[in-house]
C-alpha atoms as a PDB file:
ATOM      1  CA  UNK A   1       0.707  30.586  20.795  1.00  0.00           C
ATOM      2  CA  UNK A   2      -1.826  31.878  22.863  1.00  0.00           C
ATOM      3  CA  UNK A   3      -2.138  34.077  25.710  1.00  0.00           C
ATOM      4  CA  UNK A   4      -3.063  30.845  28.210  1.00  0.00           C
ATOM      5  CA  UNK A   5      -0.950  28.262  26.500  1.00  0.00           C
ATOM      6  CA  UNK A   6       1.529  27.422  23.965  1.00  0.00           C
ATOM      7  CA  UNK A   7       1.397  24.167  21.845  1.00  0.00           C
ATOM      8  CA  UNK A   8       5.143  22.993  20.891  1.00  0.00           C
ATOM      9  CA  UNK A   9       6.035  19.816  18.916  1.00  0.00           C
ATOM     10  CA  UNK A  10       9.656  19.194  18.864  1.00  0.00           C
ATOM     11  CA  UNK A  11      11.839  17.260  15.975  1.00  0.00           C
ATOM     12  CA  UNK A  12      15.472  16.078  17.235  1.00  0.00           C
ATOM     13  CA  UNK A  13      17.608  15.777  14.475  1.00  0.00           C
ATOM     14  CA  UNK A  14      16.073  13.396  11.689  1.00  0.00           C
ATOM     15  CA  UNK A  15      13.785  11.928  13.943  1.00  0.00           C
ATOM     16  CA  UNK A  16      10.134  11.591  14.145  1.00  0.00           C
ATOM     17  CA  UNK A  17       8.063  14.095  15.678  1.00  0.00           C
ATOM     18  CA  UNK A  18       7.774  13.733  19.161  1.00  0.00           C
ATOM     19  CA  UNK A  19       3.913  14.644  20.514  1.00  0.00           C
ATOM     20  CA  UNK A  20       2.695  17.780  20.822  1.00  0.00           C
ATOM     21  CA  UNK A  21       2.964  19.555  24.794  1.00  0.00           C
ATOM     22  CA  UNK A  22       1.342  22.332  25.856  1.00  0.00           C
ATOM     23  CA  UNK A  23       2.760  25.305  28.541  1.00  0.00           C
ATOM     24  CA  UNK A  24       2.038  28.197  30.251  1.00  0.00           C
ATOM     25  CA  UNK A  25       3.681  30.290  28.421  1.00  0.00           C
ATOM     26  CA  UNK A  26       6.403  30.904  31.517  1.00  0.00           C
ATOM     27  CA  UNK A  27       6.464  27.594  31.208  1.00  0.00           C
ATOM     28  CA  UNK A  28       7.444  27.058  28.335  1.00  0.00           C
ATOM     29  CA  UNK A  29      10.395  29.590  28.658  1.00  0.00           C
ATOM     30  CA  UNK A  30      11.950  27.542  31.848  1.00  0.00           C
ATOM     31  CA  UNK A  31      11.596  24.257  29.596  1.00  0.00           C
ATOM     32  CA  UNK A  32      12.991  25.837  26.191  1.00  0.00           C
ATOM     33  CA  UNK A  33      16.152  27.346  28.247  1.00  0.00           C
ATOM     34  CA  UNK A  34      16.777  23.756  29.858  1.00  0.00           C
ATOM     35  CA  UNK A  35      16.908  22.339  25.991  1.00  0.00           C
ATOM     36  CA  UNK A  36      19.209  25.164  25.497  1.00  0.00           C
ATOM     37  CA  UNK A  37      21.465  23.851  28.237  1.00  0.00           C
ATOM     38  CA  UNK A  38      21.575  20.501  26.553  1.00  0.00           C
ATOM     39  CA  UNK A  39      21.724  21.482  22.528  1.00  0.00           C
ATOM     40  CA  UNK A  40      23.711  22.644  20.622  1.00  0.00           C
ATOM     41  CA  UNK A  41      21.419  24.390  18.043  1.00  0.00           C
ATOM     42  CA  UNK A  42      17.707  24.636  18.573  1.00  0.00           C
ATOM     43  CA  UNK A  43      15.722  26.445  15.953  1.00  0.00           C
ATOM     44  CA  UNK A  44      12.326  27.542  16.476  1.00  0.00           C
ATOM     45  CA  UNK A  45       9.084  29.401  14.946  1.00  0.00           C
ATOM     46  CA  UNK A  46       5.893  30.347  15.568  1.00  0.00           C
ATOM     47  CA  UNK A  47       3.259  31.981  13.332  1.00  0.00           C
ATOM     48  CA  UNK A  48       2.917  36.327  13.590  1.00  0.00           C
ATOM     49  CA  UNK A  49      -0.261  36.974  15.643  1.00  0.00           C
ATOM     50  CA  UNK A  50      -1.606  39.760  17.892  1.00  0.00           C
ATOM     51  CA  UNK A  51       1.589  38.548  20.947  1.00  0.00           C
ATOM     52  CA  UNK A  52       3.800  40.503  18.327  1.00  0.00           C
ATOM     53  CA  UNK A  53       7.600  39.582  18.468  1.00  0.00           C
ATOM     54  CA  UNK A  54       7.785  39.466  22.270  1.00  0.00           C
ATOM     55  CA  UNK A  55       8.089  35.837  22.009  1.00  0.00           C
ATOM     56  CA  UNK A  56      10.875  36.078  19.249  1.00  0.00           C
ATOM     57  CA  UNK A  57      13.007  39.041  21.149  1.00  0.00           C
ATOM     58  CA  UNK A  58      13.465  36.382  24.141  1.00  0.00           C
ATOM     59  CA  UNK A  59      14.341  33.206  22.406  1.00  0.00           C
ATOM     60  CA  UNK A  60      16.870  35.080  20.716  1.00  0.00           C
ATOM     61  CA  UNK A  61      18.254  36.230  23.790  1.00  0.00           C
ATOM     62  CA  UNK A  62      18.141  32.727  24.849  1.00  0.00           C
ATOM     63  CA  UNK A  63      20.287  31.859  22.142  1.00  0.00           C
ATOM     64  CA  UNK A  64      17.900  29.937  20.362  1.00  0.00           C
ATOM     65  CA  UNK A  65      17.404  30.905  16.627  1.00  0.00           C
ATOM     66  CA  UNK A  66      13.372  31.582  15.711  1.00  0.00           C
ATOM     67  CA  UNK A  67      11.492  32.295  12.572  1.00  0.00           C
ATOM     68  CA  UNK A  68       7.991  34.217  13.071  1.00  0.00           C
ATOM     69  CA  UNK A  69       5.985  33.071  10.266  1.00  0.00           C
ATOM     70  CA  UNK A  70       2.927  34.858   7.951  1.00  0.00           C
ATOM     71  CA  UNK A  71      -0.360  32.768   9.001  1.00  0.00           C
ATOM     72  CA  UNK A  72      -1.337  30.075   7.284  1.00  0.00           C
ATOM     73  CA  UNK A  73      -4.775  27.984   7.334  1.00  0.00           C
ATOM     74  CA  UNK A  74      -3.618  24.323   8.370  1.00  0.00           C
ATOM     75  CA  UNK A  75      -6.858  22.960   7.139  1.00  0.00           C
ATOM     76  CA  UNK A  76      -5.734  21.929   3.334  1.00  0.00           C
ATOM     77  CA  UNK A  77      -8.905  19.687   2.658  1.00  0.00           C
ATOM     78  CA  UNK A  78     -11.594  21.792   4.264  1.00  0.00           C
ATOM     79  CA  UNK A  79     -12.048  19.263   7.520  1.00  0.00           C
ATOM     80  CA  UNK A  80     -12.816  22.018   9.326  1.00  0.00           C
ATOM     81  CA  UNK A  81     -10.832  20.647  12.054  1.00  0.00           C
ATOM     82  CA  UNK A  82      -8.946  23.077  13.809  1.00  0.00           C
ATOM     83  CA  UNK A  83      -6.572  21.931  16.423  1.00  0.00           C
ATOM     84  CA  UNK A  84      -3.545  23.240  17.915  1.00  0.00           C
ATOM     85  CA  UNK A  85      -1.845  19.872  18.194  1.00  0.00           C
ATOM     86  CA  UNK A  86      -2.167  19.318  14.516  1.00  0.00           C
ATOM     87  CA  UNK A  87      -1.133  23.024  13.309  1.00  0.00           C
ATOM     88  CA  UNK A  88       1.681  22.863  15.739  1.00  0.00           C
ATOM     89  CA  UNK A  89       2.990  19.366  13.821  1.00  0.00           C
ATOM     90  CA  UNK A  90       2.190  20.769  10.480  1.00  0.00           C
ATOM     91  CA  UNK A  91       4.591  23.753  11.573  1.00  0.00           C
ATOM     92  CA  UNK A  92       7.249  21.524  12.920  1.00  0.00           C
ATOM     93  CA  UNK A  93       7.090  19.782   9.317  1.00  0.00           C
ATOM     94  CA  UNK A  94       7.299  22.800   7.302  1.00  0.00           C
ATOM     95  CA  UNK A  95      10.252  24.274   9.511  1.00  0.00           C
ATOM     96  CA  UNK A  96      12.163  21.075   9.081  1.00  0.00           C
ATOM     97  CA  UNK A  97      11.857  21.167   5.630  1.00  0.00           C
ATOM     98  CA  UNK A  98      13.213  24.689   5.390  1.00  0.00           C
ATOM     99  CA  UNK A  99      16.007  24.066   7.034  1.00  0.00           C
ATOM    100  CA  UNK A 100      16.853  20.874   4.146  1.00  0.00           C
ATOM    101  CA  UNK A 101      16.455  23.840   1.811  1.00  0.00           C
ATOM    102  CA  UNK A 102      13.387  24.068   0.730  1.00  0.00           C
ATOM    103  CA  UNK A 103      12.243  27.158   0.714  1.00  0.00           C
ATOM    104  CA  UNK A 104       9.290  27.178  -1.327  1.00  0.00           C
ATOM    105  CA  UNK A 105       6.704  27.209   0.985  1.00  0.00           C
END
């Protein structure tokens, strides 16, 4: 998340990850409320950062469940590549693997 533009990568189900999108961040609130209208359960997160939990307050009063997460450096083998795209899968990865249980890390 950023002030201009939000990155979001979304995972239906057990599927693969579908590519990365970026929004405005109004934007991105008209497009994550017409999900809503068509899911069931969508679970999101986003790592903690100067926006606070502004973010977090309204998805959950969407109705849409959201973790805000301590940040983490992406950038495992020192690339020094820093991309939004790629933190924003990395994210998506880790989330679905906390909701299969594992909540190591």
């Amino acid at each position: 998340m950023h002030s201009e533009k939000y990155v979001v990568v979304v995972q239906e189900d057990a599927l693969p990850l579908k590519s990365p999108q970026r929004f405005s961040p109004e934007g991105f609130f008209t497009w994550i409320g017409r999900q809503k209208a068509k899911a069931q359960r969508i679970v999101s997160c986003y790592e903690a950062g100067c926006f606070g939990y502004v973010a977090h307050r309204r998805l959950e009063k969407m109705g849409i469940e959201n973790l805000v997460i301590r940040p983490r450096d992406w950038d495992e083998y020192g690339q020094k590549v820093k991309t939004d795209a790629r933190d924003a899968r990395e994210l998506c990865g880790c989330l679905d693997r906390y909701l299969a249980g594992n909540t190591s890390g």
